[in-house]
N, C-alpha and C. Protein backbone atom coordinates (compact mmCIF):
# COMPACT_ATOMS: atom_id res chain seq x y z
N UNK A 1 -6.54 -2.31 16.53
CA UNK A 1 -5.56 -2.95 15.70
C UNK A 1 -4.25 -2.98 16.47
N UNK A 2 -3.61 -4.24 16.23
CA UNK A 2 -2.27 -4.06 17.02
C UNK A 2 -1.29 -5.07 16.57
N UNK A 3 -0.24 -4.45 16.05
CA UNK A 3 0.84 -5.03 15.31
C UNK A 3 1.82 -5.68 16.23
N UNK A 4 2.24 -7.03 16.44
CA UNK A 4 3.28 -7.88 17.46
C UNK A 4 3.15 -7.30 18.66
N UNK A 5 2.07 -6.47 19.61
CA UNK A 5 2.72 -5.34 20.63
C UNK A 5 3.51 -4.54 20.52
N UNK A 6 4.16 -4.48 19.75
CA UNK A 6 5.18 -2.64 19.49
C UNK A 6 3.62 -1.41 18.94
N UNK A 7 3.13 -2.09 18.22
CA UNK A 7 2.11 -0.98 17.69
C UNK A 7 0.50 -0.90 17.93
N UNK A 8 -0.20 -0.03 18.29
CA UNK A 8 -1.71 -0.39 18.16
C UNK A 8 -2.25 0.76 18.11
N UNK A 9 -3.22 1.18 17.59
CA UNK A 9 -4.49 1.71 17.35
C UNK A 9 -5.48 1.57 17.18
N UNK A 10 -6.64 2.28 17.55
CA UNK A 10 -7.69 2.36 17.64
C UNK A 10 -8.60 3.16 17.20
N UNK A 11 -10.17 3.12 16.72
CA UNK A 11 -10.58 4.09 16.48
C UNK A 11 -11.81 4.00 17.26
N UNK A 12 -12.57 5.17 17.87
CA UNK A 12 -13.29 5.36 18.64
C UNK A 12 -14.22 5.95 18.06
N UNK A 13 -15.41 5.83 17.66
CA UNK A 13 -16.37 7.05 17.38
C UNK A 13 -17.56 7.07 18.43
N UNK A 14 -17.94 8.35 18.68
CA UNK A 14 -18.80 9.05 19.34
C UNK A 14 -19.67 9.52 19.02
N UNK A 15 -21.11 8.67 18.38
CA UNK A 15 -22.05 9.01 18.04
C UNK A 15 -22.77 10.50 18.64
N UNK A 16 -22.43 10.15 20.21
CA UNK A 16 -23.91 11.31 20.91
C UNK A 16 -23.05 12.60 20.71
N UNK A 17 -21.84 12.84 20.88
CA UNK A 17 -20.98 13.79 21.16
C UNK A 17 -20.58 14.38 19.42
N UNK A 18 -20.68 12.88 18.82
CA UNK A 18 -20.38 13.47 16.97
C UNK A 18 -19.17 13.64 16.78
N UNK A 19 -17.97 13.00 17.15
CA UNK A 19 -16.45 13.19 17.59
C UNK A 19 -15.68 11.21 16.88
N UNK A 20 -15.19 11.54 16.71
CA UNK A 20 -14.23 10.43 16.24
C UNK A 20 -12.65 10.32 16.92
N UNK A 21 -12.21 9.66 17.95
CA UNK A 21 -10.89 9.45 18.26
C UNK A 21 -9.87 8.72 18.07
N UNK A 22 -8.99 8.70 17.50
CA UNK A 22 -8.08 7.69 16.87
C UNK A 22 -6.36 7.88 18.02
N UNK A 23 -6.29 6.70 18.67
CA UNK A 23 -5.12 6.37 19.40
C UNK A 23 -4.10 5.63 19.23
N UNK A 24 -2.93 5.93 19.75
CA UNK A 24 -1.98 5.08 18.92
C UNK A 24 -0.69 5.13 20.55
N UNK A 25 -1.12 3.70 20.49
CA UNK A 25 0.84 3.42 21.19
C UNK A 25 1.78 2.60 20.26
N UNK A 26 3.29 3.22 20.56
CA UNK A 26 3.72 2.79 19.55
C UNK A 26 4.84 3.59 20.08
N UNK A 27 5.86 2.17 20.78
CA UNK A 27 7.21 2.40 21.65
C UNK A 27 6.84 3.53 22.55
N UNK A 28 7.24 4.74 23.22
CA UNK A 28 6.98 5.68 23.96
C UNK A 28 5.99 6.77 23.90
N UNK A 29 5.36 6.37 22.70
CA UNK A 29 4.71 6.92 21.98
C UNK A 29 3.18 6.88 22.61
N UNK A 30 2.41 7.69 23.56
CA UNK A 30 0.98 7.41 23.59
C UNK A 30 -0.06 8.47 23.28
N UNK A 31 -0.49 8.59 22.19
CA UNK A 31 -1.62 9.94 21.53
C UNK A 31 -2.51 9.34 21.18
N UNK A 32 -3.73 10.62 21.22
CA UNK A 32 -4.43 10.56 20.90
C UNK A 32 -5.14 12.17 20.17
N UNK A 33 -6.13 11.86 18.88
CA UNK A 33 -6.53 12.95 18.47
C UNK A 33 -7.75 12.78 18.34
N UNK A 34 -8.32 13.87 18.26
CA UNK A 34 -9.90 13.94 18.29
C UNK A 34 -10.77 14.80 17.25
N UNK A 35 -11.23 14.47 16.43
CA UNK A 35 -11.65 14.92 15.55
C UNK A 35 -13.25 15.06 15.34
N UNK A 36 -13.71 16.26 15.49
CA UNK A 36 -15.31 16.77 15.15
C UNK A 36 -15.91 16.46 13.62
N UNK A 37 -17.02 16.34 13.95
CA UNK A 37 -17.94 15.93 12.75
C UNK A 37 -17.62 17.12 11.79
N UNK A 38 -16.91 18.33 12.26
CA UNK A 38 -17.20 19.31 10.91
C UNK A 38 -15.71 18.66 10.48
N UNK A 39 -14.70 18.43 10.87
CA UNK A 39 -13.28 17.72 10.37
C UNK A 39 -13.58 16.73 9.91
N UNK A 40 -14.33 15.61 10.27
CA UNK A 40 -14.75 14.05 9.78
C UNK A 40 -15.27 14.73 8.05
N UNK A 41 -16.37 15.23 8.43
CA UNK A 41 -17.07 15.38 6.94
C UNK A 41 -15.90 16.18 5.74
N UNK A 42 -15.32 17.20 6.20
CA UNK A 42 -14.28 17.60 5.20
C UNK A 42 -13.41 16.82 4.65
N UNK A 43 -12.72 15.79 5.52
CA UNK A 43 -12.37 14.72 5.55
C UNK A 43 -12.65 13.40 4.47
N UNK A 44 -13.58 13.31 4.80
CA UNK A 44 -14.75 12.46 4.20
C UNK A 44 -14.58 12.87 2.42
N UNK A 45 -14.99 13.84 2.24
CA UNK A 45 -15.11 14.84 1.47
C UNK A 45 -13.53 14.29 -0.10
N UNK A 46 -12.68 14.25 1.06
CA UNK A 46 -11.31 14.03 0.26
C UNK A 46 -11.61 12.74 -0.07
N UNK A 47 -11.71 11.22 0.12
CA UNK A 47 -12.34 10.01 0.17
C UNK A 47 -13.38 10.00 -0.62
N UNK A 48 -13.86 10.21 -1.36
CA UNK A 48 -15.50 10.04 -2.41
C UNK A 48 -15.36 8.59 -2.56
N UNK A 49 -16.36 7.90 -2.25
CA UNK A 49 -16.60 6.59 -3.09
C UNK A 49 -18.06 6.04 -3.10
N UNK A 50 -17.93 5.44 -4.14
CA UNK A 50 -19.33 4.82 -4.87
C UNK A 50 -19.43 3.34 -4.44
N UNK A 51 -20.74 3.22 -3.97
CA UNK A 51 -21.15 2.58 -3.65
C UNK A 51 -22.38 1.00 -4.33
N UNK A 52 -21.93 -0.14 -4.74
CA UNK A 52 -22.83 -0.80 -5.64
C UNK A 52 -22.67 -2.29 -4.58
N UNK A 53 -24.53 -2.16 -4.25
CA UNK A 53 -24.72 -3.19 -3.23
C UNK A 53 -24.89 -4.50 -4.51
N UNK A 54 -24.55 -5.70 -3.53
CA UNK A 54 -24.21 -6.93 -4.27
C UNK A 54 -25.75 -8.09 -3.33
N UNK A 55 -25.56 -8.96 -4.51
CA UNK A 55 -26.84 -10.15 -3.47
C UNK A 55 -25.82 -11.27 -2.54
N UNK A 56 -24.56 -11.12 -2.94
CA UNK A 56 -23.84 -12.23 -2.82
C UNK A 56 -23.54 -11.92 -1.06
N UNK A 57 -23.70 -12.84 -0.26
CA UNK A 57 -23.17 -12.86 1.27
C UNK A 57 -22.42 -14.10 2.02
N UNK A 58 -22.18 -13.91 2.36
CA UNK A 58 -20.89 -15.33 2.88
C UNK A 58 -21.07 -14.92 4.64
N UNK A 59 -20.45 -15.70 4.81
CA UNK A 59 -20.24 -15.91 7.01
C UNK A 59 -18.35 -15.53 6.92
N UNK A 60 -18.46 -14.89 7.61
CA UNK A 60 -17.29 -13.95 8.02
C UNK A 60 -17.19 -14.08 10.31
N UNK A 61 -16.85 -14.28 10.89
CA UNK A 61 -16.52 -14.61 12.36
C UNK A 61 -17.98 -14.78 12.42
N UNK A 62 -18.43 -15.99 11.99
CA UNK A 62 -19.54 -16.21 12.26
C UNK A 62 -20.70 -15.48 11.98
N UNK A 63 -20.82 -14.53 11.23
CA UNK A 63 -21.57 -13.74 11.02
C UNK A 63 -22.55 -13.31 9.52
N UNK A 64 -23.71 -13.23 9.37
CA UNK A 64 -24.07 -13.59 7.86
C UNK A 64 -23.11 -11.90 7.47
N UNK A 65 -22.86 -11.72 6.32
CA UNK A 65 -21.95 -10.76 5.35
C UNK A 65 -22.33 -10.14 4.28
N UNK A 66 -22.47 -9.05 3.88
CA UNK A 66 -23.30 -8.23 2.60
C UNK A 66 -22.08 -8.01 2.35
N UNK A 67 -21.81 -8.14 0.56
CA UNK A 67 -20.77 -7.65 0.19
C UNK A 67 -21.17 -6.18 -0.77
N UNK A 68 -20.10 -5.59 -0.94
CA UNK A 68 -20.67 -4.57 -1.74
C UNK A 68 -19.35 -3.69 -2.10
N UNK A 69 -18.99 -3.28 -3.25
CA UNK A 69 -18.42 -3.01 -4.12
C UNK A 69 -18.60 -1.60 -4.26
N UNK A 70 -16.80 -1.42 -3.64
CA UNK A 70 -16.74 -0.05 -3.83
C UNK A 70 -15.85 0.56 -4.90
N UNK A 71 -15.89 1.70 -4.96
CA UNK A 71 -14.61 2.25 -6.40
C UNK A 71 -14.43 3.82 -6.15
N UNK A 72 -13.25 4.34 -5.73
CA UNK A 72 -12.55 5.23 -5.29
C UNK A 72 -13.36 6.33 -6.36
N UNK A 73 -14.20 7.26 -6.14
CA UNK A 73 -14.61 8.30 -7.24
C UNK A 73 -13.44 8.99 -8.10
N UNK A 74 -12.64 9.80 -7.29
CA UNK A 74 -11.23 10.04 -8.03
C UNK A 74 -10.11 9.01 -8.80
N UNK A 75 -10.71 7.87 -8.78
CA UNK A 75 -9.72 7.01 -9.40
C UNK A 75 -10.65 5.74 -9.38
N UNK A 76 -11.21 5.95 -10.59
CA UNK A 76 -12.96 4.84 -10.85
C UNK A 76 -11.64 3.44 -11.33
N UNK A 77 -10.88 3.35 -11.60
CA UNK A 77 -10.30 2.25 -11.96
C UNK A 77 -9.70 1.33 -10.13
N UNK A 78 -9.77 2.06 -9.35
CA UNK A 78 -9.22 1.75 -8.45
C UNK A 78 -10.65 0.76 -6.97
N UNK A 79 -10.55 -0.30 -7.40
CA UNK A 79 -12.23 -0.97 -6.87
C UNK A 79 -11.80 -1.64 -5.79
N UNK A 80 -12.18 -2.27 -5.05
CA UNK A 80 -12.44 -3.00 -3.78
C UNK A 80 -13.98 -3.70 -3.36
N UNK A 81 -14.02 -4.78 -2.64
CA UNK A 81 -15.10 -5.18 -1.91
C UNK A 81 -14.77 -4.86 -0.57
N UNK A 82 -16.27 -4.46 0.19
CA UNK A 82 -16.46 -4.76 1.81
C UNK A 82 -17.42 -5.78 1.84
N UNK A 83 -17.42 -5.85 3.12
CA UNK A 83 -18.03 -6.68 3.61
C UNK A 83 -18.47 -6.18 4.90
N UNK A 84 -19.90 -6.11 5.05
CA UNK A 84 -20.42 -5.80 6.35
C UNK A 84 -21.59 -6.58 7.03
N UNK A 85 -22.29 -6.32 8.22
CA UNK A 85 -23.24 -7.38 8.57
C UNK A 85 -24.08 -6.63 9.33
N UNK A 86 -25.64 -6.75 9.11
CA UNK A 86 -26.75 -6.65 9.71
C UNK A 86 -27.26 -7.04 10.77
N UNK A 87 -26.37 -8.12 11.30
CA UNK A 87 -27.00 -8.68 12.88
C UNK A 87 -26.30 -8.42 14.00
N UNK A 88 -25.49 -6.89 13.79
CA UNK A 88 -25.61 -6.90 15.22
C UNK A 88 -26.12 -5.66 16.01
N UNK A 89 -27.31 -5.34 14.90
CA UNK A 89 -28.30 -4.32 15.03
C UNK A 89 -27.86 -2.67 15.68
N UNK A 90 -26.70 -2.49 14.49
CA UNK A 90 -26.19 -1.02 14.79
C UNK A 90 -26.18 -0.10 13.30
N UNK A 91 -27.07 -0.06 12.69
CA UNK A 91 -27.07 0.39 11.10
C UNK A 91 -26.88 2.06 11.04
N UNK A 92 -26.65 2.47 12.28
CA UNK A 92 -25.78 4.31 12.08
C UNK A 92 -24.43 3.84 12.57
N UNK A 93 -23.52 3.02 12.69
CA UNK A 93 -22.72 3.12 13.23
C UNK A 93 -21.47 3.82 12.18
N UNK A 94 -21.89 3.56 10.88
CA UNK A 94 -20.76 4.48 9.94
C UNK A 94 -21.14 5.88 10.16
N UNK A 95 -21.77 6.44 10.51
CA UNK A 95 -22.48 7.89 10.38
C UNK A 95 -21.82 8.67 10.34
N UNK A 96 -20.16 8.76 10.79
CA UNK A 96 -19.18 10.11 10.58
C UNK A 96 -18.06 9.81 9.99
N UNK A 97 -18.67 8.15 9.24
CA UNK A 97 -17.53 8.26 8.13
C UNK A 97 -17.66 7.99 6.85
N UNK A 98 -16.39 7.91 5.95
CA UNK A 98 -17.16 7.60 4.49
C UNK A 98 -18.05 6.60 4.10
N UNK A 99 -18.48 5.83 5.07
CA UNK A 99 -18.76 4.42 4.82
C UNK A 99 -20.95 4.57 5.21
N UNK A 100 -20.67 5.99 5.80
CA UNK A 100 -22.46 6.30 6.52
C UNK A 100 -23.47 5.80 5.12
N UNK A 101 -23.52 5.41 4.09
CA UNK A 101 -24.47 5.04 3.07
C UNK A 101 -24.71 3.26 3.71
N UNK A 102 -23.70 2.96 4.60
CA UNK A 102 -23.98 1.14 4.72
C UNK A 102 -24.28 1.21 6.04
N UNK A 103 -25.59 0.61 5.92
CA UNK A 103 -26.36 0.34 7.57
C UNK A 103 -25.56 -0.98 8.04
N UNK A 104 -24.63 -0.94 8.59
CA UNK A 104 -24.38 -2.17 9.30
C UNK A 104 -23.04 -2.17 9.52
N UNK A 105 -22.58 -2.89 10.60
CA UNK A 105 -20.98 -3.01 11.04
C UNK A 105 -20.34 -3.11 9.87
N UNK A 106 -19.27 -2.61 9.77
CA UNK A 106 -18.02 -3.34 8.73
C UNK A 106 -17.49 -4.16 9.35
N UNK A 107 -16.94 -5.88 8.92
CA UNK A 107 -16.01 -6.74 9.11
C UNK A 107 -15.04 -6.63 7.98
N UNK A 108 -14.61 -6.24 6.80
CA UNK A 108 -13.58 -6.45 5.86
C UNK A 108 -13.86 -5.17 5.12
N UNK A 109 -13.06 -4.06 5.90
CA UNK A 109 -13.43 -2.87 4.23
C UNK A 109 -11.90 -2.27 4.74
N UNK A 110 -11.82 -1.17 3.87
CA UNK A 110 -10.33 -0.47 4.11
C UNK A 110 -10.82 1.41 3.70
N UNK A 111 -9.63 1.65 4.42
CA UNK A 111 -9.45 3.92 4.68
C UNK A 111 -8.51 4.03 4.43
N UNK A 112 -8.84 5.29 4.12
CA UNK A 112 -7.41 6.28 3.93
C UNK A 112 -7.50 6.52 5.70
N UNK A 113 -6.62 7.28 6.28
CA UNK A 113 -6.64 7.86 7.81
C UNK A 113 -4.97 7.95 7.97
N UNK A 114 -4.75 9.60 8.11
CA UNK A 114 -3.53 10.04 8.60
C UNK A 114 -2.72 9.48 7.36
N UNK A 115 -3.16 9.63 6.40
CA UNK A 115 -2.15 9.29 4.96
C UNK A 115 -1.88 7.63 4.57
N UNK A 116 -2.39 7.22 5.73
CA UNK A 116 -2.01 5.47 4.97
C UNK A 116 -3.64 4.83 4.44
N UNK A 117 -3.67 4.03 3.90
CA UNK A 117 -4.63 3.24 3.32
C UNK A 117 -4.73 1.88 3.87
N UNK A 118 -5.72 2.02 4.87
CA UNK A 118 -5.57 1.05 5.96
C UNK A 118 -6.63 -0.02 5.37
N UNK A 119 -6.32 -1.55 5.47
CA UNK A 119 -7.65 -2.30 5.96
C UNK A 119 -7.91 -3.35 6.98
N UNK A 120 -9.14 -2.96 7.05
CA UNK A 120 -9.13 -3.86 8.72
C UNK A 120 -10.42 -5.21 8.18
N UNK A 121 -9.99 -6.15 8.91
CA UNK A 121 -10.68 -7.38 9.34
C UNK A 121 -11.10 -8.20 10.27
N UNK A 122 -11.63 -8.28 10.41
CA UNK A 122 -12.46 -8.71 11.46
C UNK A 122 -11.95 -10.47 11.65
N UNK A 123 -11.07 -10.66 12.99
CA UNK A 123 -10.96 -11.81 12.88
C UNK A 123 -11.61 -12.77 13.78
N UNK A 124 -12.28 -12.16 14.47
CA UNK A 124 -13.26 -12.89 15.37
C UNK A 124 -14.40 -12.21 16.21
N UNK A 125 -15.53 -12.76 16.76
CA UNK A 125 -16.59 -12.18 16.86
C UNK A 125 -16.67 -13.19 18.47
N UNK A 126 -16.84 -12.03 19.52
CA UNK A 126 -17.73 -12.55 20.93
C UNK A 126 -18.37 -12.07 21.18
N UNK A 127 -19.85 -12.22 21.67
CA UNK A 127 -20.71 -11.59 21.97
C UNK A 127 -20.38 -11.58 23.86
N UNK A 128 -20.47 -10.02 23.63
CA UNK A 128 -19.88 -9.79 25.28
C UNK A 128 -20.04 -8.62 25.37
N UNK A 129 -20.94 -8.45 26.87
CA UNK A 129 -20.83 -6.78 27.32
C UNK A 129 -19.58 -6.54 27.73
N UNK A 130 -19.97 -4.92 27.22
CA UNK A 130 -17.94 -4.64 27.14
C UNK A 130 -18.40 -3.17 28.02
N UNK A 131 -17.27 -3.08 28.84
CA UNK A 131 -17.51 -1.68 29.87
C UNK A 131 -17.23 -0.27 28.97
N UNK A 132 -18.32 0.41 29.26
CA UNK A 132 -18.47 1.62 28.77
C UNK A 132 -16.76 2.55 28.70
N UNK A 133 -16.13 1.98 29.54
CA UNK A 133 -14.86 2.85 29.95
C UNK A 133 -13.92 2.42 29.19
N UNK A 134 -14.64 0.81 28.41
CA UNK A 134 -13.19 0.26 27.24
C UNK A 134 -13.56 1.39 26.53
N UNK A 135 -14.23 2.26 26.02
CA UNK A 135 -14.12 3.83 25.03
C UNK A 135 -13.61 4.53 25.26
N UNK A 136 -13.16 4.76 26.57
CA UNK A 136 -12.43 6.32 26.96
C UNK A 136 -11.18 6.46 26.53
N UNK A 137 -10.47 7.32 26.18
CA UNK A 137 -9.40 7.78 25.63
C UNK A 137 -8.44 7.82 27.22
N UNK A 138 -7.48 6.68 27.66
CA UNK A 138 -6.44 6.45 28.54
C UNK A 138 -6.16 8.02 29.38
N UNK A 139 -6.35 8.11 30.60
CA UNK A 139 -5.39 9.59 30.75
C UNK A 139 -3.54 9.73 30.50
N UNK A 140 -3.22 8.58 29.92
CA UNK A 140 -1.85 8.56 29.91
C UNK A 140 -1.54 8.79 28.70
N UNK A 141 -2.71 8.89 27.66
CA UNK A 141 -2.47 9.88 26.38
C UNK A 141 -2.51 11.30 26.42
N UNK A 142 -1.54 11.52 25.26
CA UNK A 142 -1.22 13.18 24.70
C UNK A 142 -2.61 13.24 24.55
N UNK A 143 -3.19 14.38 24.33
CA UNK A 143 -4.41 14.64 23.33
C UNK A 143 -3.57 15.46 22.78
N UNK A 144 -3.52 15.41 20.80
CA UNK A 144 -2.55 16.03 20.00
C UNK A 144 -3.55 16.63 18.43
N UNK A 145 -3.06 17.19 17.85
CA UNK A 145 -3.85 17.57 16.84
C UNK A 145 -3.76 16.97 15.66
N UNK A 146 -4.52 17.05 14.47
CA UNK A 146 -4.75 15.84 14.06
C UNK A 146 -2.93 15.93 13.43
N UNK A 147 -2.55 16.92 12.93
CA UNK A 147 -1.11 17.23 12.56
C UNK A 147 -0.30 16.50 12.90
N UNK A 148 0.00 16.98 14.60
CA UNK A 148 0.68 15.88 15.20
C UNK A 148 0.80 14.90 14.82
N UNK A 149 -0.50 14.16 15.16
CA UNK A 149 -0.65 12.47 14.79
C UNK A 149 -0.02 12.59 13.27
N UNK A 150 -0.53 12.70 12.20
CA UNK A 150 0.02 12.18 11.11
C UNK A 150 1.71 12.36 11.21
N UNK A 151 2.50 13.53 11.81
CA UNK A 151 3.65 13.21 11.91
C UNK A 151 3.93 11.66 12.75
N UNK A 152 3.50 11.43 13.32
CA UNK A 152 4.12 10.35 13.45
C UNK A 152 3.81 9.13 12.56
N UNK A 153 2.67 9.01 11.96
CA UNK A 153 2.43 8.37 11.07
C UNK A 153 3.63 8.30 9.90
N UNK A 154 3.98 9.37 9.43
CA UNK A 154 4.85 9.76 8.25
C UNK A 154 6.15 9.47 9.00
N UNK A 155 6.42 9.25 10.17
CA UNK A 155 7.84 8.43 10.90
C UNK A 155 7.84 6.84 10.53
N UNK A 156 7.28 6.32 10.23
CA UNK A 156 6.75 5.03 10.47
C UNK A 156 7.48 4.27 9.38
C-alpha cells in the first residue's frame, strides 16, 4: 500500500517460517516488525468475525470474485463484504490471519492492524514471476517491536 509516496506499507506473511511482517516508510521513517504465529493468533483472537459465504460473484482486476459477508462478533451490528478469488490457486494463504476460514486470495476485505481499520483493494492484477527477494524485509529497516510500530501509527 502506498499513499502519494510520502507513505507505504506492506504486509509480508511467511507461511514456512509462520511469521507475519508488516513495513512501513514514511518520511525518515523505515521499520519493520515481525510478528510470530503465537502473536498473530492472540491477535486474531481480539478480531472475532463471522463468516456467511454468498453465491453472488462478480470480476474484480479481472478476476472471477466470491463475495462473502462478514460481521465483527463483538459488534454483530457492525457488517461488511469481502471479496476474494479462487484462481490463483493459493487457498492457505490467510492461514495466520483472521481471514484463515477463506481459501483464496483477498481482493476487497478490510483489518484492524496497529489500531487502524484498514481496507485494501485490489486495483489491478499481472500475472508475473516476482523475485523471491521482493519478500525480504530491506536491510535499511529498523526491525522494531510490535509497540514501536504502533507508536508511530498513533503519530499519524
Amino acid at each position: 500500500m502506498s499513499i502519494m509516496g510520502f507513505f507505504s506499507m506492506s504486509i509480508l506473511g511467511d507461511s514456512k517460517n509462520k511469521t507475519l511482517a508488516q513495513t512501513i516508510k514514511f518520511m525518515d521513517i523505515k521499520q519493520a516488525c515481525i510478528e510470530t504465529q503465537k502473536e498473530l493468533e492472540a491477535e486474531n483472537l481480539n478480531y472475532p468475525l463471522k463468516f456467511e459465504e454468498s453465491s453472488e460473484t462478480k470480476e474484480i482486476v479481472g478476476l472471477k470474485c466470491h463475495k462473502v459477508k462478514v460481521t465483527k462478533q463483538t459488534a454483530p451490528y457492525d457488517c461488511f463484504d469481502i471479496w476474494y478469488t479462487k484462481e490463483l490457486g493459493m487457498p492457505y494463504c490467510n492461514a495466520l490471519t483472521v481471514y484463515a476460514p477463506i481459501k483464496g486470495v483477498l481482493v476487497d476485505y478490510q483489518i484492524r492492524k496497529m489500531g487502524l481499520e484498514l481496507r485494501f483493494i485490489a486495483k489491478s492484477y499481472t500475472p508475473e514471476d516476482v523475485p523471491d527477494n521482493t519478500f525480504e524485509i530491506p536491510a535499511s529497516m529498523k526491525i522494531v517491536s510490535k509497540e514501536e510500530m504502533a507508536k508511530v501509527f498513533e503519530g499519524l
